[in-house]
C-alpha atoms as a PDB file:
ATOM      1  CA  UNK A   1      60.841 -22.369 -39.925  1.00  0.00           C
ATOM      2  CA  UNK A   2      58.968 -19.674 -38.602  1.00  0.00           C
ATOM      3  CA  UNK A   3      57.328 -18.939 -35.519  1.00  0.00           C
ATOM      4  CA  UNK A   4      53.854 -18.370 -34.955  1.00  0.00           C
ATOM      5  CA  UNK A   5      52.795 -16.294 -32.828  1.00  0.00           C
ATOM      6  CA  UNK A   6      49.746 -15.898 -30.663  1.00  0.00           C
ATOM      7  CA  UNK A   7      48.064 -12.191 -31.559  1.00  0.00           C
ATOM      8  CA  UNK A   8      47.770 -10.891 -27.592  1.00  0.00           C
ATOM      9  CA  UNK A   9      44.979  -8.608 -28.512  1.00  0.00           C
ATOM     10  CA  UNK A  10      42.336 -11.345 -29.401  1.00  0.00           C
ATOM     11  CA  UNK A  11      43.448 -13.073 -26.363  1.00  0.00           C
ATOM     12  CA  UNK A  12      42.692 -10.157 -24.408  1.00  0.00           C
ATOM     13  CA  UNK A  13      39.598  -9.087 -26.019  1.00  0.00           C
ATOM     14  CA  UNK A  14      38.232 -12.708 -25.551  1.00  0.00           C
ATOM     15  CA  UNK A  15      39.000 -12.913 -21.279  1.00  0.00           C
ATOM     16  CA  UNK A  16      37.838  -9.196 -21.116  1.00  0.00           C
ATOM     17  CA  UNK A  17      33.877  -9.968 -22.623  1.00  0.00           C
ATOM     18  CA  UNK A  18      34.117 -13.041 -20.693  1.00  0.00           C
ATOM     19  CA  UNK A  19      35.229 -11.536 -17.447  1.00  0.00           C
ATOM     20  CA  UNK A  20      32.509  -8.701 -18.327  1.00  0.00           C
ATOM     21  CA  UNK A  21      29.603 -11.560 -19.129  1.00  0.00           C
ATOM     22  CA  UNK A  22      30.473 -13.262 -16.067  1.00  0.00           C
ATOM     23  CA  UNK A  23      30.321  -9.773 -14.127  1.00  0.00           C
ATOM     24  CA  UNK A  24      26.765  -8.956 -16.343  1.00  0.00           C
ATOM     25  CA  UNK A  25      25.471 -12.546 -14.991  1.00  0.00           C
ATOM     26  CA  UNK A  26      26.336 -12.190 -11.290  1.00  0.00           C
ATOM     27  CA  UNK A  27      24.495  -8.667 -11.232  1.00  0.00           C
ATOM     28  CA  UNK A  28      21.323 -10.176 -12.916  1.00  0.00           C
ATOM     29  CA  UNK A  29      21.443 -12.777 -10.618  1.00  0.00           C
ATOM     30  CA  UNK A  30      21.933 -10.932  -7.540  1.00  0.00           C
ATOM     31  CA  UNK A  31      19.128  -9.175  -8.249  1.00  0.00           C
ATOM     32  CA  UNK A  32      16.576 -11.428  -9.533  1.00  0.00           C
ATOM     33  CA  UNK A  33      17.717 -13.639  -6.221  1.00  0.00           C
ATOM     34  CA  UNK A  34      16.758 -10.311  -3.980  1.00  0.00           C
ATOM     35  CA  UNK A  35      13.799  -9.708  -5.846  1.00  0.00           C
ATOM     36  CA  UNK A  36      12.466 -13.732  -5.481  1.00  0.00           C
ATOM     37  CA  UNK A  37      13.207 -13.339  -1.388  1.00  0.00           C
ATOM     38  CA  UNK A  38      11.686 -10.410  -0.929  1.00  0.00           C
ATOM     39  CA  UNK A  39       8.732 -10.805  -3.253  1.00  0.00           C
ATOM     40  CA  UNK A  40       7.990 -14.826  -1.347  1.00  0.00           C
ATOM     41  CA  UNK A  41       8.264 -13.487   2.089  1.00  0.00           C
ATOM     42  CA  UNK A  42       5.138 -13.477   3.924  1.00  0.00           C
ATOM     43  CA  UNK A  43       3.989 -10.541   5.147  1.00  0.00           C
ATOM     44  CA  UNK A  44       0.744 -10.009   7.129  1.00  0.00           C
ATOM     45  CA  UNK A  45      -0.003  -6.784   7.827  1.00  0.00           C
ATOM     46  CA  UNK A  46      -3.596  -6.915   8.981  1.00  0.00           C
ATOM     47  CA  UNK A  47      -2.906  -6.517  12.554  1.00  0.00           C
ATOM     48  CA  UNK A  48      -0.981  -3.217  12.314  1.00  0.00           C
ATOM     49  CA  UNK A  49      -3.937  -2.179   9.827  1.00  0.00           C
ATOM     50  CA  UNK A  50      -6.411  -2.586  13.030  1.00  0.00           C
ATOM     51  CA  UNK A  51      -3.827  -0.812  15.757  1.00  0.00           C
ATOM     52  CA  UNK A  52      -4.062   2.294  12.834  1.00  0.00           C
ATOM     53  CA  UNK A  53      -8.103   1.984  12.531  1.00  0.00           C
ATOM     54  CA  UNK A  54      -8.583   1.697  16.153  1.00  0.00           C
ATOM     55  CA  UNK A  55      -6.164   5.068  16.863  1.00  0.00           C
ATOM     56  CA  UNK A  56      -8.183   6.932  14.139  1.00  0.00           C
ATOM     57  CA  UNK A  57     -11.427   5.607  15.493  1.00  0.00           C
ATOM     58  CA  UNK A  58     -10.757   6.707  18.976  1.00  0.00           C
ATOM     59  CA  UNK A  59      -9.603  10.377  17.552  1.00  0.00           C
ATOM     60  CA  UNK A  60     -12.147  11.150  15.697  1.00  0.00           C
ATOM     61  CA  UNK A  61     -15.184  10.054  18.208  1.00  0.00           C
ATOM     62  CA  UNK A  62     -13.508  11.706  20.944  1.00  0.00           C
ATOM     63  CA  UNK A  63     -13.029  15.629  21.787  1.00  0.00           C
ATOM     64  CA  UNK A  64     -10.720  16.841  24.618  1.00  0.00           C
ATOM     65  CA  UNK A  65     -10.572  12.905  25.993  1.00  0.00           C
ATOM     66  CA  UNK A  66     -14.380  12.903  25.948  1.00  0.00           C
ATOM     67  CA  UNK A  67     -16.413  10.789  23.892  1.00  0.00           C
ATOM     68  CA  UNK A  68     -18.934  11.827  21.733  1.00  0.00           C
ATOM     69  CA  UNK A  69     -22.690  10.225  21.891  1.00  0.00           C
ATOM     70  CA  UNK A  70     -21.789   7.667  19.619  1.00  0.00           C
ATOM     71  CA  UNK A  71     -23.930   4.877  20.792  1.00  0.00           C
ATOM     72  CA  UNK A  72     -27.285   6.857  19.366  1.00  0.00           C
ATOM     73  CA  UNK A  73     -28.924   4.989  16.503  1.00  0.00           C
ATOM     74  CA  UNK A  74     -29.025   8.021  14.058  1.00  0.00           C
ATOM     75  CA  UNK A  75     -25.015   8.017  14.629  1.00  0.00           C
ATOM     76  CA  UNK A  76     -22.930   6.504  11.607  1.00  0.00           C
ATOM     77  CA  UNK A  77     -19.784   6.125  12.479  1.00  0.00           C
ATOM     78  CA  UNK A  78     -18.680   4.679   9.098  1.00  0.00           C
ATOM     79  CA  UNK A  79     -19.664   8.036   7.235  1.00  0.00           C
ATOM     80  CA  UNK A  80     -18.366  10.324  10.260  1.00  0.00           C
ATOM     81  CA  UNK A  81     -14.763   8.734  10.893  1.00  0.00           C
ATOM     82  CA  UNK A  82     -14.824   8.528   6.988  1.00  0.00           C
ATOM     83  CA  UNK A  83     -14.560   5.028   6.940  1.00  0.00           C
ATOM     84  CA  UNK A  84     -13.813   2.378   4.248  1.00  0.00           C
ATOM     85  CA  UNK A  85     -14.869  -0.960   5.475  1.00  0.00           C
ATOM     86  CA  UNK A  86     -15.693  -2.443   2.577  1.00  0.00           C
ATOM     87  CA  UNK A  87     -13.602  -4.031  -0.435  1.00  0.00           C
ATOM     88  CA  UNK A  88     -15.265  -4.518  -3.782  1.00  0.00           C
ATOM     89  CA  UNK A  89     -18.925  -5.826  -2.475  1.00  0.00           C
ATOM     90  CA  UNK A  90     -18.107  -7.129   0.993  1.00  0.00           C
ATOM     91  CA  UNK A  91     -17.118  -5.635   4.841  1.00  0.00           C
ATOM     92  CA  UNK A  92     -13.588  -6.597   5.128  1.00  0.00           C
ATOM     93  CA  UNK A  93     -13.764  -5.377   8.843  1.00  0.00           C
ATOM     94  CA  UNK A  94     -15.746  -5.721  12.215  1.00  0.00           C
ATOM     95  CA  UNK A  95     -15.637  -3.395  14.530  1.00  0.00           C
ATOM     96  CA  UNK A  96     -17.022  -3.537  18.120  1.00  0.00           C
ATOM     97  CA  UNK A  97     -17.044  -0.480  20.732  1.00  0.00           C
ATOM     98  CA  UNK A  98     -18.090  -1.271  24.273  1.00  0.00           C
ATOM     99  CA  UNK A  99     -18.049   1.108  26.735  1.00  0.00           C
ATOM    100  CA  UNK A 100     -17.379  -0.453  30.372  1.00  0.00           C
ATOM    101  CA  UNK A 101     -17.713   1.109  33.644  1.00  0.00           C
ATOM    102  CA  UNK A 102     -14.374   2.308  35.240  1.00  0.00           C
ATOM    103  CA  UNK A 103     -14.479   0.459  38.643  1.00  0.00           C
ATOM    104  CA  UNK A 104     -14.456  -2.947  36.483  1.00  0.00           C
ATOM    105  CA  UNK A 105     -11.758  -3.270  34.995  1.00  0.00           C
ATOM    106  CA  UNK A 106      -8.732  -4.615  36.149  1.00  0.00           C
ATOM    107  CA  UNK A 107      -5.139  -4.901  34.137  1.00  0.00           C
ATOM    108  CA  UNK A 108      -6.653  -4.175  30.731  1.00  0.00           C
ATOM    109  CA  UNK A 109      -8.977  -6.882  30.890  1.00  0.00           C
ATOM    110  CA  UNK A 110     -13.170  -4.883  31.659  1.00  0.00           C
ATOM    111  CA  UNK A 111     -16.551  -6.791  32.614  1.00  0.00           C
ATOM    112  CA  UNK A 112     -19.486  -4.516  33.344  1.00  0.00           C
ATOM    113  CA  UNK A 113     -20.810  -2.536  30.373  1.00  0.00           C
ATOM    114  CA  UNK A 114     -22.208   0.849  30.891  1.00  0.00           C
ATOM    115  CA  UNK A 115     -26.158   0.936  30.488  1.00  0.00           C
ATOM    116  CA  UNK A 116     -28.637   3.579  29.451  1.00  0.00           C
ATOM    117  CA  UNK A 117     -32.432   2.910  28.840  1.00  0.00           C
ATOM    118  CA  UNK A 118     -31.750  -0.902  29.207  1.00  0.00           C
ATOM    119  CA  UNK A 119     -29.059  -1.206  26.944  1.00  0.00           C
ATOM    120  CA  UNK A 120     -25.911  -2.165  26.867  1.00  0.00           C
ATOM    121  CA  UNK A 121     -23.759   1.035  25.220  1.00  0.00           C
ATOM    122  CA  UNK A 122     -22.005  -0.690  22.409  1.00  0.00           C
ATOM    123  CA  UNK A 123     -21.725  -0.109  18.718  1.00  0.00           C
ATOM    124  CA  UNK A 124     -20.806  -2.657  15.618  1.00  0.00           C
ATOM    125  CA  UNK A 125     -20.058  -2.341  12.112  1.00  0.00           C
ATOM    126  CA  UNK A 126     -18.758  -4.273   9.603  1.00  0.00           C
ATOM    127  CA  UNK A 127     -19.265  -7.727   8.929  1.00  0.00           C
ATOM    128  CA  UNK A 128     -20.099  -9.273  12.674  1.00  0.00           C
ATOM    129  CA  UNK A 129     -19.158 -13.268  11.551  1.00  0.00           C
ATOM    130  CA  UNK A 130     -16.256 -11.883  11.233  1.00  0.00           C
ATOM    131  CA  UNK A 131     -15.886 -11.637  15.455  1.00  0.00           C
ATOM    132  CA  UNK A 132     -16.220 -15.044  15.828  1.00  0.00           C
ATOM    133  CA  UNK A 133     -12.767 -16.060  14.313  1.00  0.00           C
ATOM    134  CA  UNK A 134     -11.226 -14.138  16.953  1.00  0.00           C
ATOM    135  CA  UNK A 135     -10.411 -17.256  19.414  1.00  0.00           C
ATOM    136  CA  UNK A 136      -8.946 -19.420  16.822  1.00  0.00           C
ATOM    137  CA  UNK A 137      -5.344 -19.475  16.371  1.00  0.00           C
ATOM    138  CA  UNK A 138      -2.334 -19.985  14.876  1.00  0.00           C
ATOM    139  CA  UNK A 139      -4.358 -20.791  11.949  1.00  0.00           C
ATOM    140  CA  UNK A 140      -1.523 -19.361   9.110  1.00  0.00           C
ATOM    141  CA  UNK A 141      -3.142 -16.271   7.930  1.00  0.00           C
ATOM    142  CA  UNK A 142      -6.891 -17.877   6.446  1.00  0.00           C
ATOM    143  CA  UNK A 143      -8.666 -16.566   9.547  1.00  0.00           C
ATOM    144  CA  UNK A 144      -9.132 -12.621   9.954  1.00  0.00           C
ATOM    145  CA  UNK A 145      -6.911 -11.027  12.703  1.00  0.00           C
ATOM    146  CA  UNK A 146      -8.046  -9.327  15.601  1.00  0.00           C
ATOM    147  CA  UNK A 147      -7.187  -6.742  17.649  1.00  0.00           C
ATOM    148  CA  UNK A 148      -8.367  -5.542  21.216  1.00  0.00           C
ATOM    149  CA  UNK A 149      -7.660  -3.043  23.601  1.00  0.00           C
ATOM    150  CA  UNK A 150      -9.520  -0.647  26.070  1.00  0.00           C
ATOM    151  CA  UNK A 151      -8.943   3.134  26.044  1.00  0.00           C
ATOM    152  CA  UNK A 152      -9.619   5.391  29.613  1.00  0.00           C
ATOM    153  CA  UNK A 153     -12.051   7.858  28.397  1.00  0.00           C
ATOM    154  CA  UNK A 154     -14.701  10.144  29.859  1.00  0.00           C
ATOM    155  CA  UNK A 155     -18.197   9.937  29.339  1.00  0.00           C
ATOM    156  CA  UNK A 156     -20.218  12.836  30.718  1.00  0.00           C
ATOM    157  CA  UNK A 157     -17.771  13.914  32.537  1.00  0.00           C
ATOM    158  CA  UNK A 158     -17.565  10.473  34.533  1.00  0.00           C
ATOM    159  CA  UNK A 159     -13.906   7.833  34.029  1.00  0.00           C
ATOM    160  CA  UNK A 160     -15.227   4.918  32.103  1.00  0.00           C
ATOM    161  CA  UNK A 161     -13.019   2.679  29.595  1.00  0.00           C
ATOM    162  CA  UNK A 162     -13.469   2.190  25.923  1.00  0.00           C
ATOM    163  CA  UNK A 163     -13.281  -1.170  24.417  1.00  0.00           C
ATOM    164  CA  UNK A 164     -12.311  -1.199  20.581  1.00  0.00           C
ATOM    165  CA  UNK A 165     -12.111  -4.852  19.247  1.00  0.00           C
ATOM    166  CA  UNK A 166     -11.083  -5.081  14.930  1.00  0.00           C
ATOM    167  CA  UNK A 167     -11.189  -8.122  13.013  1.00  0.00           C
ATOM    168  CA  UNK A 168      -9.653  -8.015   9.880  1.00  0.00           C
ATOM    169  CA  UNK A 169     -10.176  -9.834   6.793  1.00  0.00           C
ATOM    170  CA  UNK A 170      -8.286  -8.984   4.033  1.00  0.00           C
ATOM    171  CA  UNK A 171      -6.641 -11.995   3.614  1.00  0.00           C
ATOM    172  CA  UNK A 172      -6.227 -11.553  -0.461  1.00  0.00           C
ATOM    173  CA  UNK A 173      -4.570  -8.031  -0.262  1.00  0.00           C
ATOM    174  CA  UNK A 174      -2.559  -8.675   2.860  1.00  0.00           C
ATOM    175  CA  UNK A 175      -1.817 -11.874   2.962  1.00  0.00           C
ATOM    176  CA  UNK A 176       1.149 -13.452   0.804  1.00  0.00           C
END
């Protein structure tokens, strides 16, 4: 009788496209499992966008650490910073600048606004319901972020400090 053999080529051929489909399906799946993480992690990004608009706010309405006569009625601060504060139809932003007098403020935190003519020297744009989602929080990302801070600054020739509050919207393009 005579022995059969087993043909050692096929046998190889077969474990080597397995070993390579199994290789081929760990890859895919590495990949597709990196891009499902990444792509479902939420990231909000609206309060770095206001820290970036409030910097480029206070460079371009100051000069030499003095600010400019912003708080005039003919001044538009949206077409001189060359601001964007709208998406599609609506504001997306708010932005508030108050201008308080040096001797009251106290660790970052200011009370008496600077007057001229009777009023108060502040300036906003933007959409101002916006402001009044400021105080509610932990609210997971459906109310608009907000930042604050106060700048020292001269005004004609004189220490004052420079209040920039930003709420931000955007909860559709920055919001996942």
């Amino acid at each position: 009788m005579k022995k059969m053999h087993l043909n050692k080529k096929g046998g190889e051929r077969i474990t080597y496209a397995l070993a390579w489909f199994l290789l081929l399906v760990l890859a895919v799946g590495g990949i597709a499992a990196s891009a499902f993480t990444f792509s479902s992690y939420k990231v909000d990004t609206r309060l770095y966008e206001a820290k970036i608009l409030s910097k480029h706010l206070l460079s371009c309405i100051t000069e030499n650490g003095n600010l400019k006569d912003i708080f005039q009625e003919f001044f538009n601060l949206e077409q001189s910073c060359a601001l964007n504060l709208k998406v599609g139809k609506f504001y997306e932003y708010h932005i508030n600048l108050v201008l308080y007098e040096y001797e009251s403020c106290n660790a970052g935190s200011c009370t008496n606004v600077v007057e001229k003519n009777g009023k108060n020297l502040s300036k906003d744009i933007g959409d101002q319901s916006l402001a009044g989602y400021c105080s509610i929080k932990d609210a997971k990302g459906r109310v608009p972020k907000c930042f604050e801070e106060n700048f020292y600054i001269l005004y004609n020739n004189e220490p004052h400090f420079l209040g920039i509050k930003i709420a931000v919207n955007k909860q559709e393009q920055n919001v996942r």
